[in-house]
Protein backbone atom coordinates (compact mmCIF):
# COMPACT_ATOMS: atom_id res chain seq x y z
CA UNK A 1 45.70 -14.01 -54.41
CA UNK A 2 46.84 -17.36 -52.72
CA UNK A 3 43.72 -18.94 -50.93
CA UNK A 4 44.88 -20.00 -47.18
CA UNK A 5 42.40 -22.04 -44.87
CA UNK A 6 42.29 -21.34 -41.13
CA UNK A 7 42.50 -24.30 -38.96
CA UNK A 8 40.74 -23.39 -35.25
CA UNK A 9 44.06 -23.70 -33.50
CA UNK A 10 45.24 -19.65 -35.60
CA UNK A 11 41.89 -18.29 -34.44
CA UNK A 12 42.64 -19.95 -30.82
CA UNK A 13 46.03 -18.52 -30.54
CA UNK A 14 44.77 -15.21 -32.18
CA UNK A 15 42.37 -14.54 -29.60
CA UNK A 16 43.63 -16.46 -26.49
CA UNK A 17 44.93 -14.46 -23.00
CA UNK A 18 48.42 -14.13 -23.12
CA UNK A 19 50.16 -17.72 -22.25
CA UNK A 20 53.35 -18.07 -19.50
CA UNK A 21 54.27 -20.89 -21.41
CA UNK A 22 57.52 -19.93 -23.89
CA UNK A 23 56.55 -21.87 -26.78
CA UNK A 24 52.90 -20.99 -26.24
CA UNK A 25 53.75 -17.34 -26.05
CA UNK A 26 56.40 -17.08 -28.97
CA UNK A 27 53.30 -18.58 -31.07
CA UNK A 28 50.73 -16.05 -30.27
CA UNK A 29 53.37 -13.31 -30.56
CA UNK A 30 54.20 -14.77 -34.72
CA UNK A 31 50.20 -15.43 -35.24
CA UNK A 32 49.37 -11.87 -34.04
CA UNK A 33 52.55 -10.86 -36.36
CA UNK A 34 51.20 -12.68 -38.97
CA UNK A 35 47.07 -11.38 -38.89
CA UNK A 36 48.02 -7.92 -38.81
CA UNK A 37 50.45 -7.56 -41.37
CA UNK A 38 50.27 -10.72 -43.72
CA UNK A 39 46.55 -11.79 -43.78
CA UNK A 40 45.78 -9.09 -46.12
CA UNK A 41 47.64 -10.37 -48.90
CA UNK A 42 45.67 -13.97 -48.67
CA UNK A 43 42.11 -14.85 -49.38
CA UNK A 44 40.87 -16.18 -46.43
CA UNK A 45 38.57 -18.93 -45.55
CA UNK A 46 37.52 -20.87 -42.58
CA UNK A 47 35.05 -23.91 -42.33
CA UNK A 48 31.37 -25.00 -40.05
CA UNK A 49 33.88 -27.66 -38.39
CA UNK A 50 36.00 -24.26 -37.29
CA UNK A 51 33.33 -22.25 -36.24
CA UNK A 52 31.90 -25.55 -34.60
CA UNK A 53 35.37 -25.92 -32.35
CA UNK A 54 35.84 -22.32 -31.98
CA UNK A 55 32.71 -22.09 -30.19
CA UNK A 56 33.34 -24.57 -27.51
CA UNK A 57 34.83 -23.82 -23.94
CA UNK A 58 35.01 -20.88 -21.75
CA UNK A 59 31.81 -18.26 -23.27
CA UNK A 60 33.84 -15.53 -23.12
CA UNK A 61 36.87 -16.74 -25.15
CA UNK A 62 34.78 -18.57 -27.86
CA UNK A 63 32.66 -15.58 -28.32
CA UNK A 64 35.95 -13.38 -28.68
CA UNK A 65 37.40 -16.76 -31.67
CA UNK A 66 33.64 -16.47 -33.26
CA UNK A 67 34.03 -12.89 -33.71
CA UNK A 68 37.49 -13.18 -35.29
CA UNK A 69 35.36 -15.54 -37.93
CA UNK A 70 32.64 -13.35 -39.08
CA UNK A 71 32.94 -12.44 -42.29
CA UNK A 72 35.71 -15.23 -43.72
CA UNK A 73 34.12 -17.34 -46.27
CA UNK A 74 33.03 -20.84 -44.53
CA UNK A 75 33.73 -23.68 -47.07
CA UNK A 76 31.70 -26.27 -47.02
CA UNK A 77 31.75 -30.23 -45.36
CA UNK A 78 30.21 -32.11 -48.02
CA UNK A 79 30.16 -35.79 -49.35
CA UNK A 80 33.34 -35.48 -50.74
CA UNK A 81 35.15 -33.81 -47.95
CA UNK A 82 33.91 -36.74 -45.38
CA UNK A 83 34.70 -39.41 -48.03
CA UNK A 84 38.42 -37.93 -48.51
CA UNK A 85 38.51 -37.41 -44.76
CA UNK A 86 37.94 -41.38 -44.29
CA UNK A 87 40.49 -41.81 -46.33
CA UNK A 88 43.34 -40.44 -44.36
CA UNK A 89 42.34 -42.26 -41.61
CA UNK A 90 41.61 -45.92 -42.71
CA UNK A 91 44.83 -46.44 -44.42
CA UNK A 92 46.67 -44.98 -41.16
CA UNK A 93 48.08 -41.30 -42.24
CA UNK A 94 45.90 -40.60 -39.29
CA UNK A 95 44.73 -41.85 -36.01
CA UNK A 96 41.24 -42.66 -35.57
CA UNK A 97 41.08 -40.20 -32.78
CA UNK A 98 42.13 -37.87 -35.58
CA UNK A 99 38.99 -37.30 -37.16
CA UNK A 100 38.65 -33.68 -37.32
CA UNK A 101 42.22 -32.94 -38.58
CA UNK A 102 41.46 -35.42 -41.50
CA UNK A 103 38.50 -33.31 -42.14
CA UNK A 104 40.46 -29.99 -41.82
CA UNK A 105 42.58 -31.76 -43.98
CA UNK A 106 40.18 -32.79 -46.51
CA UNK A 107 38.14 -29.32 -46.34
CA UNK A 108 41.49 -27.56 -47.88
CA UNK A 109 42.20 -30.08 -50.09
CA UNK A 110 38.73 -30.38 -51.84
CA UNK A 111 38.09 -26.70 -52.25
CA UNK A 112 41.82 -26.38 -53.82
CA UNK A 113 43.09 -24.03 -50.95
CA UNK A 114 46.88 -22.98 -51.53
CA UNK A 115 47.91 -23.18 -47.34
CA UNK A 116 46.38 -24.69 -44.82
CA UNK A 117 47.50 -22.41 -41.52
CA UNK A 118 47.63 -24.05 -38.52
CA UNK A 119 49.52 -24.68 -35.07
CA UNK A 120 48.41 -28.42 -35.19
CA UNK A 121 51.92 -30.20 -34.93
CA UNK A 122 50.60 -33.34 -33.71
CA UNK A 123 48.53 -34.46 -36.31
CA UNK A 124 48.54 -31.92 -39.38
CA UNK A 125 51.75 -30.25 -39.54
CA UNK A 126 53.92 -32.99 -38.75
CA UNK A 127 56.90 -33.76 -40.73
CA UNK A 128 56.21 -37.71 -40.24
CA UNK A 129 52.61 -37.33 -41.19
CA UNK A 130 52.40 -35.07 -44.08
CA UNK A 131 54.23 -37.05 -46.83
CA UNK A 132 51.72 -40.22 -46.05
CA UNK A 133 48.87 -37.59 -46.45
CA UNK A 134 50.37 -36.01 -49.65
CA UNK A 135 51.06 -39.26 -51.31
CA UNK A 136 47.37 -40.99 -50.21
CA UNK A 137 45.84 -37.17 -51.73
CA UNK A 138 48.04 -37.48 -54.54
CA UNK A 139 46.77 -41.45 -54.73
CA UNK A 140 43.12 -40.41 -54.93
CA UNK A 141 44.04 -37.67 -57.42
CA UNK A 142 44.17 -34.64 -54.94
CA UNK A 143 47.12 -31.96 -54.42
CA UNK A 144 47.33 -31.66 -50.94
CA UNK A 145 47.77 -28.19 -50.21
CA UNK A 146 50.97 -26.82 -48.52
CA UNK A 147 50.61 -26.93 -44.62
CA UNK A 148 52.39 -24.44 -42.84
CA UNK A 149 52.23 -22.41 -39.54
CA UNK A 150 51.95 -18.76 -39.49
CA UNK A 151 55.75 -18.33 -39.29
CA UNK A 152 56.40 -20.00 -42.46
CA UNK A 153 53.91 -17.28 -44.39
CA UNK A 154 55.24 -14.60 -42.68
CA UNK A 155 57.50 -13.49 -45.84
CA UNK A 156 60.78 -13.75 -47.27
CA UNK A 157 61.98 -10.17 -45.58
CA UNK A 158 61.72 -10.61 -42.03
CA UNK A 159 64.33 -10.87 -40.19
């Protein structure tokens, strides 16, 4: 099976109270869509930097994102994560301020993950960002895996 890394902002739309905002909505409404009919057909794995962001803010929601967690593999932030990380930031793929999306970045990269799922459009799923982040991974000898939101995994017979 096709290995896909969560990214905190799936588990944070996955669990969050329903939003009034449209484009907030629509989201939770595909990554709900998306976790209970597609997940099954991915190996799954999360990160410590994940479970580290889902479990800040409001108790009640980040206990309801940790619990969503248990049980999906946690890969791990080593040496050569942070190194690759550093990377993507010092040439300027990324903003400094940016330093946890490098990592998420680097975490899917290093451990060879197929997808990298997330809702980050800003910095990781960004159509201006993600060919400077392909071509510095590909520079350093790294395939940078495909980054997609849940829509885009949600399979070729939906309508």
């Amino acid at each position: 099976m096709k290995k896909v890394y969560l990214e905190t902002s799936i588990i944070s739309f996955l669990t969050g109270k329903p939003s009034s905002n449209l484009l907030s909505a629509a989201w939770q409404n595909i990554t709900n869509e998306w976790w209970e009919n597609r997940r099954a057909v991915f190996d799954l794995y999360s990160s410590e930097l994940v479970i580290e962001e889902a479990g800040q803010g409001d108790l009640s929601a980040s206990k309801k994102r940790l619990a969503i967690l248990k049980g999906i593999p946690l890969l791990e932030v080593n040496d050569a994560v942070s190194h690759l990380s550093m990377k993507l930031i010092t040439p300027g793929a990324l903003p400094k301020k940016a330093i946890n999306d490098a990592l998420h970045i680097s975490i899917a990269t290093i451990h060879k993950m197929d997808y990298l799922l997330t809702w980050n459009c800003r910095h990781i799923d960004n159509a201006e960002i993600k060919p400077k982040m392909r071509g510095l991974l590909m520079k350093y000898g790294y395939v940078c895996p495909e980054i997609c939101t849940p829509q885009e995994l949600l399979g070729g017979g939906r309508s």
